[in-house]
C-alpha atoms as a PDB file:
ATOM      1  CA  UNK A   1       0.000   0.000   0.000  1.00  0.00           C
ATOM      2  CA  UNK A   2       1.538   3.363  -1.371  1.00  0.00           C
ATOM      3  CA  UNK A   3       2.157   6.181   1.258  1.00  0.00           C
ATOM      4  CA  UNK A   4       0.372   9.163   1.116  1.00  0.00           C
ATOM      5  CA  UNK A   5       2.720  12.133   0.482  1.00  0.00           C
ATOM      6  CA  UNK A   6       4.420  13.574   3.037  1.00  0.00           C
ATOM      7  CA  UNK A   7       3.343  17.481   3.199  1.00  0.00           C
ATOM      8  CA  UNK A   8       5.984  20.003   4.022  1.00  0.00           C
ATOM      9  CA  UNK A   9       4.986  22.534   6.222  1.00  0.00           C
ATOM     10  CA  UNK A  10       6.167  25.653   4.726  1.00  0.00           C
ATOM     11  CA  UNK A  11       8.056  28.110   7.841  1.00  0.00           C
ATOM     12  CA  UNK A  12       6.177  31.513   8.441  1.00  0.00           C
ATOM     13  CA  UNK A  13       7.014  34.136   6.465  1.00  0.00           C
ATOM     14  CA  UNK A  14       9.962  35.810   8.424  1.00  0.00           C
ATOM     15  CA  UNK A  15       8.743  39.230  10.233  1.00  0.00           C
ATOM     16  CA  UNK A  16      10.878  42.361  10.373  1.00  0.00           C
ATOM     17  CA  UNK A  17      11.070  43.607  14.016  1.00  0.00           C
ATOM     18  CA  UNK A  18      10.242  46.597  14.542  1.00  0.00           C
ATOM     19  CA  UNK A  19      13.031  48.831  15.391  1.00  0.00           C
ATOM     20  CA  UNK A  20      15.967  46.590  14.384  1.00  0.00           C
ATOM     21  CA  UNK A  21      18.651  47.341  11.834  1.00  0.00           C
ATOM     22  CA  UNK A  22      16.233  45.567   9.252  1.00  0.00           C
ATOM     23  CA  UNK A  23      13.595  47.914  10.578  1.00  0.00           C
ATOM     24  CA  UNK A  24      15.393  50.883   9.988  1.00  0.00           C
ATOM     25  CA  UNK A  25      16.980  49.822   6.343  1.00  0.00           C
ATOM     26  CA  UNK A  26      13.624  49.044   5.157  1.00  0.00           C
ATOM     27  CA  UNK A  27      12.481  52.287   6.077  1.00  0.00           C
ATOM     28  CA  UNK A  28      15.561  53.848   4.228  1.00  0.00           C
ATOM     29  CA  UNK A  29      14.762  52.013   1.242  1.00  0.00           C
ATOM     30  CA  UNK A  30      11.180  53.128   1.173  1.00  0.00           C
ATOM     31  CA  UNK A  31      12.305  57.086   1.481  1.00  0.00           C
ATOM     32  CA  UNK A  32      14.490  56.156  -1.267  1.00  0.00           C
ATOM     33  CA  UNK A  33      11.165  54.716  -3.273  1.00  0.00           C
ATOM     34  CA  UNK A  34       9.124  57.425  -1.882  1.00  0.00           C
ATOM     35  CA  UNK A  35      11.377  60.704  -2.969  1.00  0.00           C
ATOM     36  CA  UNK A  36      13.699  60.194  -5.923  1.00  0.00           C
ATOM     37  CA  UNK A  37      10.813  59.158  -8.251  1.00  0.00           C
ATOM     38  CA  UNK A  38       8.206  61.819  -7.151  1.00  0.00           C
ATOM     39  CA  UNK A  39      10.898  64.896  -7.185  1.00  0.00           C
ATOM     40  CA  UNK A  40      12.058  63.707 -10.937  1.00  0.00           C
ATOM     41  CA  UNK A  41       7.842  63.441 -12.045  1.00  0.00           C
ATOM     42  CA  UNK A  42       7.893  67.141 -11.191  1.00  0.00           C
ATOM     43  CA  UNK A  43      11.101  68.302 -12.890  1.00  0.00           C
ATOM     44  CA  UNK A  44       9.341  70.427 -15.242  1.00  0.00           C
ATOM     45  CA  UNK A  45       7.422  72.219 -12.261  1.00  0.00           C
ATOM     46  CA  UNK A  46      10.733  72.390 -10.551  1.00  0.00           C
ATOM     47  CA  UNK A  47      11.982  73.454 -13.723  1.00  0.00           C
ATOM     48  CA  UNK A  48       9.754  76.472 -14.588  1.00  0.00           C
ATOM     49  CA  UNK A  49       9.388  77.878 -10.502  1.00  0.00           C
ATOM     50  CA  UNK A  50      13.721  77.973 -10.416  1.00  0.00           C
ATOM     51  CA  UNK A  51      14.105  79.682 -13.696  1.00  0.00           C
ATOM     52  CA  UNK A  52      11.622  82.264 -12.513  1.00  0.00           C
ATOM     53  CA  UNK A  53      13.339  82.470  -8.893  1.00  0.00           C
ATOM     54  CA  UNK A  54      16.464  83.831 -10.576  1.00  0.00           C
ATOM     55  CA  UNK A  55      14.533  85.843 -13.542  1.00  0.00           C
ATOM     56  CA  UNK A  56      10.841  86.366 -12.275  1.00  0.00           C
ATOM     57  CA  UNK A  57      10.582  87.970 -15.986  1.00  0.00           C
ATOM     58  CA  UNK A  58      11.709  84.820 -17.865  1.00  0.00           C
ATOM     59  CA  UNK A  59       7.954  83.797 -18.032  1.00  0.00           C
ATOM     60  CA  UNK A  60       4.607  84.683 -17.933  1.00  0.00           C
ATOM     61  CA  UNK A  61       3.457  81.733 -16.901  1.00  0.00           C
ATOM     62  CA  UNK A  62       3.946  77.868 -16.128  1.00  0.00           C
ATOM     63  CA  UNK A  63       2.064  77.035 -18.556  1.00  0.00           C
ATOM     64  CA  UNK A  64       3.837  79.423 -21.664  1.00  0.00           C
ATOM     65  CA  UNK A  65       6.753  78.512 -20.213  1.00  0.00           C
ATOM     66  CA  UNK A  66       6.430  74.774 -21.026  1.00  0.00           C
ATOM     67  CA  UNK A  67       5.252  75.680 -24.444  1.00  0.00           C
ATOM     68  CA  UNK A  68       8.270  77.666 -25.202  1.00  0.00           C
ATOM     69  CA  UNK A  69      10.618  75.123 -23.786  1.00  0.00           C
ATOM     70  CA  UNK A  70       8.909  72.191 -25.622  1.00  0.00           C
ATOM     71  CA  UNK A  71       9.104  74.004 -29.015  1.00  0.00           C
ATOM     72  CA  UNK A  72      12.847  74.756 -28.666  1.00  0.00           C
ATOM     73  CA  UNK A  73      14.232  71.948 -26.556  1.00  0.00           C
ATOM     74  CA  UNK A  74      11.017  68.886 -27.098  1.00  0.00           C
ATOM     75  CA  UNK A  75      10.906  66.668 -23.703  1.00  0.00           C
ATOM     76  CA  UNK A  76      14.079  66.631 -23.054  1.00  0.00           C
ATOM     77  CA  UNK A  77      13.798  70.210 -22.406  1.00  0.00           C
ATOM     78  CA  UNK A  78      10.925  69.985 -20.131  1.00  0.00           C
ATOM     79  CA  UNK A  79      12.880  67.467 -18.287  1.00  0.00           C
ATOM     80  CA  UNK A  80      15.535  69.415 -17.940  1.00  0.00           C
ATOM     81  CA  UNK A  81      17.899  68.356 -14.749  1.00  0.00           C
ATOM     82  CA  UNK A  82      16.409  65.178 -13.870  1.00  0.00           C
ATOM     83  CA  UNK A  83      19.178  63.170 -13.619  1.00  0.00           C
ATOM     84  CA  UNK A  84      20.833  64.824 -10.358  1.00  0.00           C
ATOM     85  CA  UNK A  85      17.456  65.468  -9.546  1.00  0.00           C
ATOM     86  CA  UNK A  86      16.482  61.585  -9.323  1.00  0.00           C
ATOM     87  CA  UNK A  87      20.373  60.638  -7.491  1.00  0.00           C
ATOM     88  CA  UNK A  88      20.382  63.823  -4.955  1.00  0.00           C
ATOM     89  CA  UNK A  89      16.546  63.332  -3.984  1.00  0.00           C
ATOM     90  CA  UNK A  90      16.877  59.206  -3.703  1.00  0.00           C
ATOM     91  CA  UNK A  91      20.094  59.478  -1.440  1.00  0.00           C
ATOM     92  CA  UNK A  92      18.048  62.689   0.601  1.00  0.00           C
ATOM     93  CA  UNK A  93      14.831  60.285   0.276  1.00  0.00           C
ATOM     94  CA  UNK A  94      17.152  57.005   2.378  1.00  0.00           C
ATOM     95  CA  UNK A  95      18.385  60.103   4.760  1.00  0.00           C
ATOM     96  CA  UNK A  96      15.806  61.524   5.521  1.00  0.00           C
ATOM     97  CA  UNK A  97      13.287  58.654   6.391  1.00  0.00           C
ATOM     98  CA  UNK A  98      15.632  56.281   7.406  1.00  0.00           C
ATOM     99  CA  UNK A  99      16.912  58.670   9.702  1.00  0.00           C
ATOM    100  CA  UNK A 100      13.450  60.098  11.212  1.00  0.00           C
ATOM    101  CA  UNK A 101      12.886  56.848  12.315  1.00  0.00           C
ATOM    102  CA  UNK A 102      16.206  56.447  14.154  1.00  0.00           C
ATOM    103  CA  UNK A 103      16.190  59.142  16.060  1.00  0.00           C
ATOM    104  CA  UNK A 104      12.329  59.174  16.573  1.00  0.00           C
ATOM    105  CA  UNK A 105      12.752  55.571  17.849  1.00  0.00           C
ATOM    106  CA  UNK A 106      16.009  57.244  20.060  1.00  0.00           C
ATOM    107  CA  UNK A 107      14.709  60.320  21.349  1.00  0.00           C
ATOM    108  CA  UNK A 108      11.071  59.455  22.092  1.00  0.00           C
ATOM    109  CA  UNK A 109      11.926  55.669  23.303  1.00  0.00           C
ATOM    110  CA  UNK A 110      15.216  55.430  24.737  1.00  0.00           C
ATOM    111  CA  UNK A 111      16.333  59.160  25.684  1.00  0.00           C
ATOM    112  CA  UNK A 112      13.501  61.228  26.393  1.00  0.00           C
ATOM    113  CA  UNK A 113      10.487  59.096  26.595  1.00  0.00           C
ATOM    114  CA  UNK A 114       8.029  61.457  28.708  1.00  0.00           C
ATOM    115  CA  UNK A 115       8.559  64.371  26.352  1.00  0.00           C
ATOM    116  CA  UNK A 116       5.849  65.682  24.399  1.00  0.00           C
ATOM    117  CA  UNK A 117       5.574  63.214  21.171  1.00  0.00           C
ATOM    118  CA  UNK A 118       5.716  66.965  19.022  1.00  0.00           C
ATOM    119  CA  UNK A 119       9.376  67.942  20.229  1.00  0.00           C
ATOM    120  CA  UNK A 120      10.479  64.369  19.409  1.00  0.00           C
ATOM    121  CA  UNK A 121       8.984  64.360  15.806  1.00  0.00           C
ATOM    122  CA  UNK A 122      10.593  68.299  15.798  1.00  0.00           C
ATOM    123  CA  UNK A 123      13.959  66.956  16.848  1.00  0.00           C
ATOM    124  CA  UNK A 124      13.873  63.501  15.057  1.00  0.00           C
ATOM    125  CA  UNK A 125      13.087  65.350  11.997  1.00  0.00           C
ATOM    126  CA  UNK A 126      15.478  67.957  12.123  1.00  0.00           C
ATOM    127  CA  UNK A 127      18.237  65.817  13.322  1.00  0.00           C
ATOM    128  CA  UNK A 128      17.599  63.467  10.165  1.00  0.00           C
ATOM    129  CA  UNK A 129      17.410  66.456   7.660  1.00  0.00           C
ATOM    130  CA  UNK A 130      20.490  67.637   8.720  1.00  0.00           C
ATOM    131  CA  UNK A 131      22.552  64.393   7.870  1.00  0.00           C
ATOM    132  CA  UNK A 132      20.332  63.539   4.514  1.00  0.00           C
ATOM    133  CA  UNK A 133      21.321  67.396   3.054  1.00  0.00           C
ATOM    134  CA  UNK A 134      25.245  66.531   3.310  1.00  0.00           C
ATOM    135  CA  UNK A 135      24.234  63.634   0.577  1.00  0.00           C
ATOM    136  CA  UNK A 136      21.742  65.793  -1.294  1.00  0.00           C
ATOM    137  CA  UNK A 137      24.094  69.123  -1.151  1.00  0.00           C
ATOM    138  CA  UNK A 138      26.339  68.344  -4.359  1.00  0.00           C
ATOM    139  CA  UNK A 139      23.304  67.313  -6.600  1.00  0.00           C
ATOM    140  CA  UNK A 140      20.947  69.615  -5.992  1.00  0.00           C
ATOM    141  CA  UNK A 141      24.320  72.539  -6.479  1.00  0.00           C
ATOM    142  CA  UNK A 142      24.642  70.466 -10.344  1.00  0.00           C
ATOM    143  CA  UNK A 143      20.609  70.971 -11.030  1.00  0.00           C
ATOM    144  CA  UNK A 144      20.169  74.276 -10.070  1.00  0.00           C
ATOM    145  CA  UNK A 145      23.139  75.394 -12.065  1.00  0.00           C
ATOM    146  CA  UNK A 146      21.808  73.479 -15.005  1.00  0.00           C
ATOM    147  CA  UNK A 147      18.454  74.634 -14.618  1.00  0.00           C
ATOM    148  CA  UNK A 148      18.850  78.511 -14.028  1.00  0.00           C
ATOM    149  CA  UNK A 149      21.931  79.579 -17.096  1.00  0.00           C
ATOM    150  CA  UNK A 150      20.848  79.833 -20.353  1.00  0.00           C
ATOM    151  CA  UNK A 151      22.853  78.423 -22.563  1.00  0.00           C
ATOM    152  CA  UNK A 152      22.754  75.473 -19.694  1.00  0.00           C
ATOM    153  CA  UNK A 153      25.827  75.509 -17.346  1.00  0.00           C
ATOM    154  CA  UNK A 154      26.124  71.720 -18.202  1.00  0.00           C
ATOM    155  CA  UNK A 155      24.123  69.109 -20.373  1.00  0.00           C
ATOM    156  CA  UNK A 156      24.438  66.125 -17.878  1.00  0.00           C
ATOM    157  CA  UNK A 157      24.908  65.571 -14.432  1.00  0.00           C
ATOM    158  CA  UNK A 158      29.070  64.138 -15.008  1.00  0.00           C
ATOM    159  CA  UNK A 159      29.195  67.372 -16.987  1.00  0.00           C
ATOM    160  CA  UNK A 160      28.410  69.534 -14.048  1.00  0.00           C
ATOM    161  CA  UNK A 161      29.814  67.685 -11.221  1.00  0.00           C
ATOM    162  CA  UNK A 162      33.299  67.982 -13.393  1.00  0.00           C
ATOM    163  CA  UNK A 163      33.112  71.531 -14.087  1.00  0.00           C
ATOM    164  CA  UNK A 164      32.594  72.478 -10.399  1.00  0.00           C
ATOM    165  CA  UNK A 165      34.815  70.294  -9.193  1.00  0.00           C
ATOM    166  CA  UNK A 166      37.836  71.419 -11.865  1.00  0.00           C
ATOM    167  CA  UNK A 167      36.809  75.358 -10.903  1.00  0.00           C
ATOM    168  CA  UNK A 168      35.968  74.745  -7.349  1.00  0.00           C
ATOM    169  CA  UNK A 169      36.881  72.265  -5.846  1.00  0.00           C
ATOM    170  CA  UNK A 170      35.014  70.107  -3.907  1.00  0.00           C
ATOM    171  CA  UNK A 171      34.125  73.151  -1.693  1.00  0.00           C
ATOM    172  CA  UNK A 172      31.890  74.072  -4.548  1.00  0.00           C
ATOM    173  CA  UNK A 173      29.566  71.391  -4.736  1.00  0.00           C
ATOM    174  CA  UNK A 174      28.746  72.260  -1.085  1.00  0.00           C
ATOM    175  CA  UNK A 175      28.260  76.511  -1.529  1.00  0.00           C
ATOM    176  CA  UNK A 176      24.851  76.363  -1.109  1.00  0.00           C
ATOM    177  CA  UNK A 177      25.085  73.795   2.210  1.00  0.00           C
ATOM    178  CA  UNK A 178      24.044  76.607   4.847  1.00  0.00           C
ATOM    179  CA  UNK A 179      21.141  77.936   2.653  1.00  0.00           C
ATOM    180  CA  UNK A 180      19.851  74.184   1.711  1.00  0.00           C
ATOM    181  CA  UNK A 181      20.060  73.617   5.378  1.00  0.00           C
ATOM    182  CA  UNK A 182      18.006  76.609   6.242  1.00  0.00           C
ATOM    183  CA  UNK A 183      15.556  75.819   3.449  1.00  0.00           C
ATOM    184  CA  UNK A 184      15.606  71.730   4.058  1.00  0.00           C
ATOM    185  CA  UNK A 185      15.550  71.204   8.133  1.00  0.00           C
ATOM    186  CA  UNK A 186      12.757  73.753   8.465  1.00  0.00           C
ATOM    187  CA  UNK A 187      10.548  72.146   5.643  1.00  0.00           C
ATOM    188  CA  UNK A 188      11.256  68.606   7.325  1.00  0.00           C
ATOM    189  CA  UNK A 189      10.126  69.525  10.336  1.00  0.00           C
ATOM    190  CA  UNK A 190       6.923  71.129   9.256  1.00  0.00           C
ATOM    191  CA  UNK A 191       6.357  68.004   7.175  1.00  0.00           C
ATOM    192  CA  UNK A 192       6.708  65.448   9.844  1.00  0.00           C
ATOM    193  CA  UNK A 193       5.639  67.322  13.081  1.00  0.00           C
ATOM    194  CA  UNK A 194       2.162  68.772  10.730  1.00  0.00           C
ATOM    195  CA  UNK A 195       2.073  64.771   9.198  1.00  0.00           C
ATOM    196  CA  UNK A 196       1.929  63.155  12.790  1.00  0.00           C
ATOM    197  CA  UNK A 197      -0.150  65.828  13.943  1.00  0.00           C
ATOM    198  CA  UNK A 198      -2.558  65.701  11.160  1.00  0.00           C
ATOM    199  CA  UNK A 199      -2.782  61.804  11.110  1.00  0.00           C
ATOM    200  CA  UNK A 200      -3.826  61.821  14.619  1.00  0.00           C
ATOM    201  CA  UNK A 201      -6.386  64.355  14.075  1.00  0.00           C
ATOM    202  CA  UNK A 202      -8.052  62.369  10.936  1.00  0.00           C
ATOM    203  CA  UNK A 203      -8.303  59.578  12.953  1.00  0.00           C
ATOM    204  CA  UNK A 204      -9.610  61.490  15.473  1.00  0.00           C
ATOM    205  CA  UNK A 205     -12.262  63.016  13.224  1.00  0.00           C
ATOM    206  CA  UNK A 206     -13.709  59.847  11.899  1.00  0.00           C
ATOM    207  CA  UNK A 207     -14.176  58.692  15.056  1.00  0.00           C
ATOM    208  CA  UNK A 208     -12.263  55.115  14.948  1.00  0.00           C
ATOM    209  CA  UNK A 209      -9.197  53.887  16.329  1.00  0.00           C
ATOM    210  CA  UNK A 210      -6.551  53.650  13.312  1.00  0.00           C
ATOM    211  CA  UNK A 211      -6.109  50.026  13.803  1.00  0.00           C
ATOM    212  CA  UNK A 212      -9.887  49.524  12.794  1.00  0.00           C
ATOM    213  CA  UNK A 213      -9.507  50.679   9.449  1.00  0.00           C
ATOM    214  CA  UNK A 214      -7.602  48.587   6.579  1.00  0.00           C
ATOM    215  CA  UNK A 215      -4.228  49.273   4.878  1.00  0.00           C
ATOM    216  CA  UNK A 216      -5.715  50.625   1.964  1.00  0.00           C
ATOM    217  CA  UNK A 217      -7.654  52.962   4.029  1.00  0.00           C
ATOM    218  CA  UNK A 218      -5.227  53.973   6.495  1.00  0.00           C
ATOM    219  CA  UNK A 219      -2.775  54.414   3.088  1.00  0.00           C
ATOM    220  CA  UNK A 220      -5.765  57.094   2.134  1.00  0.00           C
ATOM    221  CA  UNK A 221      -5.028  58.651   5.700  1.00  0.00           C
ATOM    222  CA  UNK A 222      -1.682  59.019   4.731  1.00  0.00           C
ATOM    223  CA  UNK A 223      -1.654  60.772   1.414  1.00  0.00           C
ATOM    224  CA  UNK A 224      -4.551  63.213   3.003  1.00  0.00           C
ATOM    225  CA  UNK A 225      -2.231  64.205   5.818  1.00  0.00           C
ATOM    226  CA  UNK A 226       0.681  64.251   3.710  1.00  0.00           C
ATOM    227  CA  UNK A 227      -0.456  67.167   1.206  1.00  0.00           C
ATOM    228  CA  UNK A 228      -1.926  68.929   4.293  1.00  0.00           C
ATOM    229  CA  UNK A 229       1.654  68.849   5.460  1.00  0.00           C
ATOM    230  CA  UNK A 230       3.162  69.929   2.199  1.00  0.00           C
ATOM    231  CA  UNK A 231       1.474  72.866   2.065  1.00  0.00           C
ATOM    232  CA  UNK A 232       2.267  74.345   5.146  1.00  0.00           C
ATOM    233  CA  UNK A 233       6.106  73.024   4.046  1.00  0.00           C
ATOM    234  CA  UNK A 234       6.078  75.076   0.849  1.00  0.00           C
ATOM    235  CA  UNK A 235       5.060  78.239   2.775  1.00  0.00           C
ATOM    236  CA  UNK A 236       7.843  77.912   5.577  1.00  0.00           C
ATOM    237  CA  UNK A 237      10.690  76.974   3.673  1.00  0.00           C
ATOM    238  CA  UNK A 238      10.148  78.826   0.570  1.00  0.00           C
ATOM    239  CA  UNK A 239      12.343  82.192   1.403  1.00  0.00           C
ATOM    240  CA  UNK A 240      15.395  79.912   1.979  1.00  0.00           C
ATOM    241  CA  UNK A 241      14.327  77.828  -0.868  1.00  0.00           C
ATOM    242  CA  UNK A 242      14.652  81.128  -3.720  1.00  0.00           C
ATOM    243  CA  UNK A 243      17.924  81.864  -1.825  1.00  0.00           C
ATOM    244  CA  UNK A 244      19.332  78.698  -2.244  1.00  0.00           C
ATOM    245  CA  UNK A 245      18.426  79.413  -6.234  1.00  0.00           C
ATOM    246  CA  UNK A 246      20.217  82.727  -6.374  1.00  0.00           C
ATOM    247  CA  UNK A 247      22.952  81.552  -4.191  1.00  0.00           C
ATOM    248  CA  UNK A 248      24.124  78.806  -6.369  1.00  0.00           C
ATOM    249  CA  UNK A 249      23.054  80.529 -10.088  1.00  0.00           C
ATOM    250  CA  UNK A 250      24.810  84.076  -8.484  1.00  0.00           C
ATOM    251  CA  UNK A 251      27.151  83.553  -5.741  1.00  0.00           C
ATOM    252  CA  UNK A 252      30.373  85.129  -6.989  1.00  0.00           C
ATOM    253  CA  UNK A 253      33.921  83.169  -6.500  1.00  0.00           C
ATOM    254  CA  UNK A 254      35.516  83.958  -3.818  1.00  0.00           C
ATOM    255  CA  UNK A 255      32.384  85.522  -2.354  1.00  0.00           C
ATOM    256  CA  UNK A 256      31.732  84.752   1.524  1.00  0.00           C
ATOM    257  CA  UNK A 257      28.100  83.403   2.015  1.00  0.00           C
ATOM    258  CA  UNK A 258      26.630  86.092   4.662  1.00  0.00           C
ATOM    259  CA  UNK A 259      27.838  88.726   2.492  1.00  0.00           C
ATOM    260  CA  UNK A 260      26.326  86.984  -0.943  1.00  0.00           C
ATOM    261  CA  UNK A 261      22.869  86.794   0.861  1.00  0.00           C
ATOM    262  CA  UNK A 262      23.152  90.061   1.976  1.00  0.00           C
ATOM    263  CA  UNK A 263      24.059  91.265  -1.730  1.00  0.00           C
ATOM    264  CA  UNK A 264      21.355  88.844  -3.205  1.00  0.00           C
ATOM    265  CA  UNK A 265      18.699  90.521  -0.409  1.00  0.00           C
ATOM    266  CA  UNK A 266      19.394  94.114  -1.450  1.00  0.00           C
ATOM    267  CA  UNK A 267      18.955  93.106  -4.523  1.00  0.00           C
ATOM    268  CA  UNK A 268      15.483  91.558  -4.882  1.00  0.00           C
ATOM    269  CA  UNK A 269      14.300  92.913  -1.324  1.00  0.00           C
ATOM    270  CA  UNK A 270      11.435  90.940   0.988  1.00  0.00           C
ATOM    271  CA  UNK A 271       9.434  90.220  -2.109  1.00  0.00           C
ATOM    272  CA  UNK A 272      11.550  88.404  -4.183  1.00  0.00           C
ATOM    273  CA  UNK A 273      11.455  86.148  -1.697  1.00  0.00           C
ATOM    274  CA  UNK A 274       7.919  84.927  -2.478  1.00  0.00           C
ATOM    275  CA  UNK A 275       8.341  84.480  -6.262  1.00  0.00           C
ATOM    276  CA  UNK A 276       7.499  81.117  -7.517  1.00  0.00           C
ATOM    277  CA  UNK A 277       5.353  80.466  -3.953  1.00  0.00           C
ATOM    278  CA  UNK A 278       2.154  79.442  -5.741  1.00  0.00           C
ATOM    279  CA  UNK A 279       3.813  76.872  -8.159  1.00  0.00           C
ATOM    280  CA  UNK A 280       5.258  75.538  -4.881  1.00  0.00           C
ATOM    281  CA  UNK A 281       2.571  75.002  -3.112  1.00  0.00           C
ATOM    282  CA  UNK A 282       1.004  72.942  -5.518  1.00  0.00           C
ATOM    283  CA  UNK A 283       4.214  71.622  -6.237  1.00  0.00           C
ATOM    284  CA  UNK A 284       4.773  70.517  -2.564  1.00  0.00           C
ATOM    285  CA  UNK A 285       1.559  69.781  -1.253  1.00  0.00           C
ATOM    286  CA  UNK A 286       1.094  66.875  -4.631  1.00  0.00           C
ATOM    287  CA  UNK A 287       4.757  65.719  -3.333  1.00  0.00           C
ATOM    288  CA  UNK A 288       4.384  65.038  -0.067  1.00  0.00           C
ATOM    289  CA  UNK A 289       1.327  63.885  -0.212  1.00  0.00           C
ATOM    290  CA  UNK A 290       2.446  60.854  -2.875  1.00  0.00           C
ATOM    291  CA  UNK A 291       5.494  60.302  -0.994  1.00  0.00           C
ATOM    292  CA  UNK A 292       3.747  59.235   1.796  1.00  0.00           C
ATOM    293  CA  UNK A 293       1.166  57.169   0.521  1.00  0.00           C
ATOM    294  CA  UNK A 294       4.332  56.008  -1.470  1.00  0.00           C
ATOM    295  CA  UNK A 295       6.294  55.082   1.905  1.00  0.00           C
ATOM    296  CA  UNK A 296       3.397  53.842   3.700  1.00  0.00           C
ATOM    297  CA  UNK A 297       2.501  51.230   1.246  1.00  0.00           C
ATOM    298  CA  UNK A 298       6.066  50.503   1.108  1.00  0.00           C
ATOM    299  CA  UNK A 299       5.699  49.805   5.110  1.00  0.00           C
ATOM    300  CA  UNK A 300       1.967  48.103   4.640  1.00  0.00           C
ATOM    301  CA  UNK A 301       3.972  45.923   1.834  1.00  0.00           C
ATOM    302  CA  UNK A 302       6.815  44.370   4.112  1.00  0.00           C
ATOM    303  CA  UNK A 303       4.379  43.705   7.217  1.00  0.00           C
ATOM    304  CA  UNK A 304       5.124  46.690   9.220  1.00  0.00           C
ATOM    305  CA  UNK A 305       2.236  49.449  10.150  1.00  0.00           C
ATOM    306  CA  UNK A 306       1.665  52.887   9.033  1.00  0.00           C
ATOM    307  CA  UNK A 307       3.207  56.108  10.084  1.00  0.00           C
ATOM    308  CA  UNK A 308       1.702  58.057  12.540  1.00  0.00           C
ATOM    309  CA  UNK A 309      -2.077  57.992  14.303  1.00  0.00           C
ATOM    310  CA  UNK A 310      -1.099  56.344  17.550  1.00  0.00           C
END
């Protein structure tokens, strides 16, 4: 009498613990996924609101602006800059989510565990942003100098990074470091600290505990709270964020950075500060938004919950 086969029983899928090494790569990986695609679909918005930061009479609109650079230049023109754009935001992207959830899981767990959950997600952000800039610095220094001279500073990424570098130094990939910072760690912490706090208060709205609703659901949650949080992000760090422009298309050789601000201010006064704010705050609030229903269903996808709403 033949034996019945003998059934194998397959081992659990393996879970990633929360808060281990694997944890905190994973969640790298996801801001990787979540920032360096969604910054390069918006390199013709980016395009369009830097030109017009450095020459607010290059355009009359966003829309006549894309139809001039599509007759002269086709989609390659539109797309101007996407390659640094795509390497600095993906690197930024691993920084500054992999990161956040370091020092969240550090300051609010192991250092400082009865402080107010809103200074940790200030100080877990900020701490993160700082770090994830240093990676970001050199690209973003390539794209806006590609972006903002016409005829184009450089046609590709290795064509820019050489040019600075020969002129330069390496010095000159990071001239725009203090600005970016002042633009960058402000903007991060308005988009986490607003994120958590909006999260909470959806939740709180529709009247269930998070953990009733499903992934796709509490994925919803996420992109809602995200563009809420990009909004607000696009007003606070948009001063720094023209600086940072005119700093890297302007900023003379030799030229300290205090006194090329100061120059740049005098020049343009409080505001040319504010030019390009409306294409960034739909530029922002779409970002965000995606990134985090982009990150979230990264989490959702490997097992591990969403961010935020506890």
């Amino acid at each position: 009498m033949s034996s019945l086969p003998q059934m194998k029983l397959q081992p659990p899928k393996r879970k990633i613990e929360l808060f281990s090494g694997t944890y905190f790569g994973a969640c790298a990986l996801g801001g990787v996924i979540a920032c360096g695609p969604t910054h390069t679909a918006i390199t013709p918005l980016d395009l369009v609101k830097t030109r017009r930061q450095v020459d607010p009479k290059i355009y009359t609109g966003n829309f006549s602006a894309w139809r001039s650079i599509y007759r002269a230049e086709g989609v390659r023109g539109v797309f101007f800059g996407w390659t640094p754009t795509f390497v600095g935001y993906s690197f930024q992207g691993a920084g500054k989510y992999g990161f956040y959830e370091v020092f969240k899981y550090l300051y609010g767990e192991q250092m400082f565990p009865n402080v107010n959950k809103n200074f940790i997600y200030l100080g877990a952000s900020a701490s993160a942003e700082f770090l994830a800039d240093l990676a970001l610095c050199p690209f973003e220094a390539i794209k806006v100098r590609m972006q903002t001279t016409l005829p184009p500073y450089a046609n590709t990424m290795r064509e820019g990074w050489s040019k600075i570098v020969a002129k330069e130094g390496v010095s000159g990939l990071y001239k725009g470091l203090y600005p970016l910072w002042a633009r960058q760690i402000p903007y991060t912490m308005c988009k986490f600290a607003t994120f958590e706090a909006v999260v909470v208060q959806i939740y709180k709205t529709l009247g269930k505990p998070k953990e009733s609703y499903n992934t796709l659901q509490q994925t919803g949650v996420s992109f809602l709270g995200g563009y809420i949080a990009g909004i607000a992000c696009a007003i606070v760090s948009h001063p720094a964020d023209v600086m940072v422009s005119k700093l890297n298309a302007e900023r003379q050789a030799g030229e300290g950075a205090g006194a090329a601000i100061g120059r740049i201010y005098g020049k343009i006064g409080f505001p040319g500060l504010w030019n390009g704010l409306s294409t960034r705050i739909i530029m922002l609030g779409t970002l965000t938004g995606f990134q985090w229903l982009i990150y979230d269903s990264f989490k959702v996808a490997l097992g591990l919950p969403t961010t935020g709403g506890h």
